[in-house]
Each structure stands twice: as structure tokens, then as C-alpha cells.
C-alpha atoms as a PDB file:
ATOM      1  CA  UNK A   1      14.089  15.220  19.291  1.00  0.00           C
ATOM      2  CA  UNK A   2      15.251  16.417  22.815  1.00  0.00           C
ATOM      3  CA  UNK A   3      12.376  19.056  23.450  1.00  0.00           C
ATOM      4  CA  UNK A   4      14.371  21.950  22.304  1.00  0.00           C
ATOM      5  CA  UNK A   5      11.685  23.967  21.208  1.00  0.00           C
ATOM      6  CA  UNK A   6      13.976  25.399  18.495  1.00  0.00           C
ATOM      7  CA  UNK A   7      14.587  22.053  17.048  1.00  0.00           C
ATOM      8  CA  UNK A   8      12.563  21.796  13.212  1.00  0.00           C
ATOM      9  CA  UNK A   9      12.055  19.119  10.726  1.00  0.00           C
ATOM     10  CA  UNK A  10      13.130  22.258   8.330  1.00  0.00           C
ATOM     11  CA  UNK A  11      15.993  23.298   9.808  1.00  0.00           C
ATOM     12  CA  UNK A  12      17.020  26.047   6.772  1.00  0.00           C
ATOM     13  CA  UNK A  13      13.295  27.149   6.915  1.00  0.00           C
ATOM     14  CA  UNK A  14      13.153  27.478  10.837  1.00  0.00           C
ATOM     15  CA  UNK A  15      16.300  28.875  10.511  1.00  0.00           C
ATOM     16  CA  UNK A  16      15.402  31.626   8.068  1.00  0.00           C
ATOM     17  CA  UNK A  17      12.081  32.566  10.276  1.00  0.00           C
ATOM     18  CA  UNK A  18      14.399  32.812  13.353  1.00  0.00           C
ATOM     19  CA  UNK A  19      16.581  35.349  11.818  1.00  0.00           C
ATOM     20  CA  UNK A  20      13.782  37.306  10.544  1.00  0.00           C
ATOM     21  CA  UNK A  21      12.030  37.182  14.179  1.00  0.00           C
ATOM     22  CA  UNK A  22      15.181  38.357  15.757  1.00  0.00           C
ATOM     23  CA  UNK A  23      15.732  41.152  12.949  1.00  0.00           C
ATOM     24  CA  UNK A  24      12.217  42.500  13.724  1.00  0.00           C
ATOM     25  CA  UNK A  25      13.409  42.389  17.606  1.00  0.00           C
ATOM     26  CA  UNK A  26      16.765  44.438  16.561  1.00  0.00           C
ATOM     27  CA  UNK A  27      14.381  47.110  14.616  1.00  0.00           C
ATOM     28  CA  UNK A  28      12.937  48.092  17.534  1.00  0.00           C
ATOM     29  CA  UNK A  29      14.496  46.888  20.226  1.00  0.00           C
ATOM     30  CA  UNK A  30      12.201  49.568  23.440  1.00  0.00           C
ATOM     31  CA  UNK A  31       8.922  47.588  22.069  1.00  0.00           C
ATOM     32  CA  UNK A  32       7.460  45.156  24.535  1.00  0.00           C
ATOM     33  CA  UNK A  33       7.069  43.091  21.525  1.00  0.00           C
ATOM     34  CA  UNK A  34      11.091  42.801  20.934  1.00  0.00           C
ATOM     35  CA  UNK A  35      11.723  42.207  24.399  1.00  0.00           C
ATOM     36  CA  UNK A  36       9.312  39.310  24.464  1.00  0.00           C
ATOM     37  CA  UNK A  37      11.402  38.189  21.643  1.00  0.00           C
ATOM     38  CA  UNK A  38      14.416  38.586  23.157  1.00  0.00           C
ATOM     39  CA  UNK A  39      13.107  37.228  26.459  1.00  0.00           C
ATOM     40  CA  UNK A  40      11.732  33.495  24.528  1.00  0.00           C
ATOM     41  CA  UNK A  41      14.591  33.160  23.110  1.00  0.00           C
ATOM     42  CA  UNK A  42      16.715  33.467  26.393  1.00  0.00           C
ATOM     43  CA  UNK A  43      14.453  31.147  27.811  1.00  0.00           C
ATOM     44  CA  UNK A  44      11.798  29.140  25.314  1.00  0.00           C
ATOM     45  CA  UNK A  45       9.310  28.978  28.340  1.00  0.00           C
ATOM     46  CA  UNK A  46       5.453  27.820  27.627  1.00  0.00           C
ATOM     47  CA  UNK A  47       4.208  31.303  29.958  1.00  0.00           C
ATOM     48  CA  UNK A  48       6.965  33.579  28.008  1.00  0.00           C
ATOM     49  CA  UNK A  49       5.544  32.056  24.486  1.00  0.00           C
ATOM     50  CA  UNK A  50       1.970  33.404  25.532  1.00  0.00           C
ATOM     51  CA  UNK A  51       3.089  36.550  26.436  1.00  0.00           C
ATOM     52  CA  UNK A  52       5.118  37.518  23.163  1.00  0.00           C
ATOM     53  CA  UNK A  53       2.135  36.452  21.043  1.00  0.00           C
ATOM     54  CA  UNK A  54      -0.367  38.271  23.009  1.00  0.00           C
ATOM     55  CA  UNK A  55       2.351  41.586  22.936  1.00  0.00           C
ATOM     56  CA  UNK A  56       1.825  40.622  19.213  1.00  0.00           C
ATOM     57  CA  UNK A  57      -1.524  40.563  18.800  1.00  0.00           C
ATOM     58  CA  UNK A  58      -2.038  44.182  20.908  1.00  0.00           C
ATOM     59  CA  UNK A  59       0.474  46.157  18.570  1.00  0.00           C
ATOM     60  CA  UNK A  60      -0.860  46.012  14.514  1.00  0.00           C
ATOM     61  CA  UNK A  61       2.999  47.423  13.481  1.00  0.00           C
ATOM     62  CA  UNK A  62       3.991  43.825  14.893  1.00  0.00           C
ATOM     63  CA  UNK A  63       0.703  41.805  13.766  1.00  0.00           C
ATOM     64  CA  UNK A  64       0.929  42.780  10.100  1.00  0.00           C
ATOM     65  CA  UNK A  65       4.545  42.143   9.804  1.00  0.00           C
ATOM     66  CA  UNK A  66       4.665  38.696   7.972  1.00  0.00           C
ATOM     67  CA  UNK A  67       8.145  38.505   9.073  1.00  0.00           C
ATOM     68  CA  UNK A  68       6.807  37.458  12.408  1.00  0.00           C
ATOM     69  CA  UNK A  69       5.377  33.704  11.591  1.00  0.00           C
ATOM     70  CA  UNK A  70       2.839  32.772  13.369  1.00  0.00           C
ATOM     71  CA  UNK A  71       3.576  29.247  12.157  1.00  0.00           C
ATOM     72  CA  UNK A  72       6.609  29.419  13.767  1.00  0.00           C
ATOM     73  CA  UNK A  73       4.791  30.068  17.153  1.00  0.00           C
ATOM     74  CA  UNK A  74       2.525  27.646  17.069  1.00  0.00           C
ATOM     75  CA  UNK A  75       5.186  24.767  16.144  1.00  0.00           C
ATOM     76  CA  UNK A  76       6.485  25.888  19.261  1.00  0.00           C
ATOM     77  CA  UNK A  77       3.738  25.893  21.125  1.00  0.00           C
ATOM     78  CA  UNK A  78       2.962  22.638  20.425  1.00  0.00           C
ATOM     79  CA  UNK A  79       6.465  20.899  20.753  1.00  0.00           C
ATOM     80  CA  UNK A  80       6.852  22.837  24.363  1.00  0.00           C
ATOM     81  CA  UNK A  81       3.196  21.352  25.109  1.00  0.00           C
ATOM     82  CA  UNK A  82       4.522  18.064  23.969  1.00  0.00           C
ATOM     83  CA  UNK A  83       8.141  17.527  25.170  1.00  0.00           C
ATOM     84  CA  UNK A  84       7.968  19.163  28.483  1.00  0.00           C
ATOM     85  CA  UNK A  85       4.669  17.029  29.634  1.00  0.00           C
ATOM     86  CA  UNK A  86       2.566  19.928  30.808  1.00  0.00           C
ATOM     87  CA  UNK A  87      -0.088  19.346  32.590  1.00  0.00           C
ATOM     88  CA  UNK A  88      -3.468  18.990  30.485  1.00  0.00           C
ATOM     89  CA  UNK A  89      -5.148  22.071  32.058  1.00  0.00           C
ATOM     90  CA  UNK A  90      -2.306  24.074  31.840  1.00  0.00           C
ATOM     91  CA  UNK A  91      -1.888  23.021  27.899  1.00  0.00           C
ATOM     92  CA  UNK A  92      -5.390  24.256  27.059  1.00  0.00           C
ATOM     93  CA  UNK A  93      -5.317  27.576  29.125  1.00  0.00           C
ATOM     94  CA  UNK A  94      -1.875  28.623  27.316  1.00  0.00           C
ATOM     95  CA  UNK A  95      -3.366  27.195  24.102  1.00  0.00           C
ATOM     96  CA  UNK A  96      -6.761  28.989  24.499  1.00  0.00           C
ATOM     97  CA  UNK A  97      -4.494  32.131  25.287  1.00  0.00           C
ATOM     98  CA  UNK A  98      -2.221  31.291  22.339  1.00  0.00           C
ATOM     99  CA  UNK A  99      -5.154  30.337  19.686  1.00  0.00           C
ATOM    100  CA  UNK A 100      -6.765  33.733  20.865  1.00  0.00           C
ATOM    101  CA  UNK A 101      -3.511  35.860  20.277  1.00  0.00           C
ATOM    102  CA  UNK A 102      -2.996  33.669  16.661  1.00  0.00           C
ATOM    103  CA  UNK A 103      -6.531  34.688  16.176  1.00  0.00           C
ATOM    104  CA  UNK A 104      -6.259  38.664  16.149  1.00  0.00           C
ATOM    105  CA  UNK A 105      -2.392  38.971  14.290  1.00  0.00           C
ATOM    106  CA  UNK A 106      -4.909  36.477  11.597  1.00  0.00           C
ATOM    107  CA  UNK A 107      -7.499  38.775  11.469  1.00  0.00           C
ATOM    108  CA  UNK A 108      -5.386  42.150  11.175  1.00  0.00           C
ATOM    109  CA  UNK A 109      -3.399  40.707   8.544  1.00  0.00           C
ATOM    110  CA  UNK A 110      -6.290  39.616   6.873  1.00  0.00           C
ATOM    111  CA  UNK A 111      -7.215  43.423   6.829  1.00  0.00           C
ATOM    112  CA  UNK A 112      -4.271  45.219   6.891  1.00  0.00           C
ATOM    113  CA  UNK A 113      -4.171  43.060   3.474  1.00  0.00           C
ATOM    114  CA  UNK A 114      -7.344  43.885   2.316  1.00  0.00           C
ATOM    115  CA  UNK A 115      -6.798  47.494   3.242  1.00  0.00           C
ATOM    116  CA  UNK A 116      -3.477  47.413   0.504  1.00  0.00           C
ATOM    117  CA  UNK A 117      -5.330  46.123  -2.110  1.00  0.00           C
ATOM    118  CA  UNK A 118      -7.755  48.422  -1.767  1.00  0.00           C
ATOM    119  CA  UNK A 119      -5.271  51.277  -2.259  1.00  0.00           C
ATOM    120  CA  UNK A 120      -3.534  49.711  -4.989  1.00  0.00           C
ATOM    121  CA  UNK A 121      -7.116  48.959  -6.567  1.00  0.00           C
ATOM    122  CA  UNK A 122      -7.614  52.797  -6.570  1.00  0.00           C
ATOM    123  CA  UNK A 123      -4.015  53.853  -7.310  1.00  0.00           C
ATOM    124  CA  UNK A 124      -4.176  51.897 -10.561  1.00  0.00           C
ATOM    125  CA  UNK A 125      -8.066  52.849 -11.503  1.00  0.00           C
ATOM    126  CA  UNK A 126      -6.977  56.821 -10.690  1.00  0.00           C
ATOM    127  CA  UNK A 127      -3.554  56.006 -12.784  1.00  0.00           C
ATOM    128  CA  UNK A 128      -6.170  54.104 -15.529  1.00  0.00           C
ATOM    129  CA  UNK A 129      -8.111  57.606 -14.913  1.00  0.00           C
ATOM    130  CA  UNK A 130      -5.405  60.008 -15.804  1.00  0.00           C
ATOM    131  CA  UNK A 131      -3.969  58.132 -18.546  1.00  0.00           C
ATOM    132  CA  UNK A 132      -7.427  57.844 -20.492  1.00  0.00           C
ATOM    133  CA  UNK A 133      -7.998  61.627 -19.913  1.00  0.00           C
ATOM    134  CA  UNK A 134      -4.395  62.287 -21.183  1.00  0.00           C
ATOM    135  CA  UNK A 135      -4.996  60.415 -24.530  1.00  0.00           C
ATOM    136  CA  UNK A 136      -8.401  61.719 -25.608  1.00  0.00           C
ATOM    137  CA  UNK A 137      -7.371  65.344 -24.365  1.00  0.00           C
ATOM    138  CA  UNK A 138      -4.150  64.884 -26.452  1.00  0.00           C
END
């Protein structure tokens, strides 16, 4: 590996979550969000990686999009850690950043998740509902 942060043992994989990262940019291409995107992938910097995530992490359209891996991220964060030598200190400030970022887009997925089942969970019990009421009415 030469450090190219874009470099995967997966390539088809890494490949596939690239395109879907840069169609999410494309969708909405005014968001900070898609010009962090855009920006990272001009330049895969350590300080431009923190930045995108945390743009993630403050908008929940962006957070809950699964297109966006945040596995994806974090392999990068790690091989830009790793290949470019940076500094210790520096590593665990843009990792604590990073980690805390990865953190929220977890956490509102986790809801925004929980929040759809939810609604299906009623839509199908009202559904249930209607359909029970139609047969003994009927």
C-alpha cells in the first residue's frame, strides 16, 4: 500500500461506497455536507476527514442516509493516521473528534431506525385494525 487513503483490500466494495458517497454529494450539491465530500476527495487530508464527518453528524438528512458509510470513514481515518505518520497527539485529537462525529450519525441512525419501525409497527396494527373491522362488519 502507498498511503492512498482510497486504496481497499475490497476494491469492488470500496468502490461501490465511493460512488454512493459521491451520488449523495451530487443530490445536493449547496450542503456543507457535499462540499466536504467534494473537498476530501480533492484532497484526502486527516483535518478535511474530521470536518466532513462532523458536517455529518450536525445534519440528520445526511446522518441517517446509510449510503454514507461510516465504515468507509473510519478505514480512512485510520490508514491516513497510519501511512502519513502523524504525530501521536494529533492522531488522538482527530480521532477523539472523529469517534465523537461516528458517535452521533450511530446514534441517529439507531433512532431514525427505531422511529420507522415504529410507524410501520402501527401502519400494519391500524391496517390489521381495518381489515378485522371489515370482515366481522361484512
Amino acid at each position: 500500500m502507498d498511503g492512498d487513503p482510497f486504496e481497499e483490500s475490497d476494491p469492488a466494495s470500496t468502490k461501490k461506497q465511493r460512488e454512493q458517497v459521491l451520488e449523495v454529494a451530487r443530490q445536493r450539491p449547496a450542503t456543507n455536507v457535499a462540499k466536504s465530500i467534494v473537498a476530501y476527495e480533492e484532497q484526502p487530508d486527516l483535518s478535511i476527514l474530521v470536518v466532513l464527518l462532523e458536517e455529518i453528524s450536525k445534519n440528520s438528512d445526511y446522518s441517517t442516509d446509510l449510503r454514507l458509510s461510516t465504515e468507509y470513514y473510519g478505514n480512512h481515518l485510520l490508514r491516513l493516521c497510519k501511512d502519513r505518520n502523524v504525530p501521536r497527539r494529533v492522531a488522538l485529537g482527530c480521532g477523539g473528534s472523529a469517534i465523537q462525529s461516528l458517535g452521533k450519525i450511530y446514534a441517529d441512525r439507531v433512532e431514525y431506525i427505531g422511529q420507522t419501525t415504529e410507524h410501520i409497527n402501527e401502519s400494519m396494527s391500524s391496517a390489521q385494525r381495518e381489515a378485522s373491522e371489515k370482515n366481522t362488519s361484512g
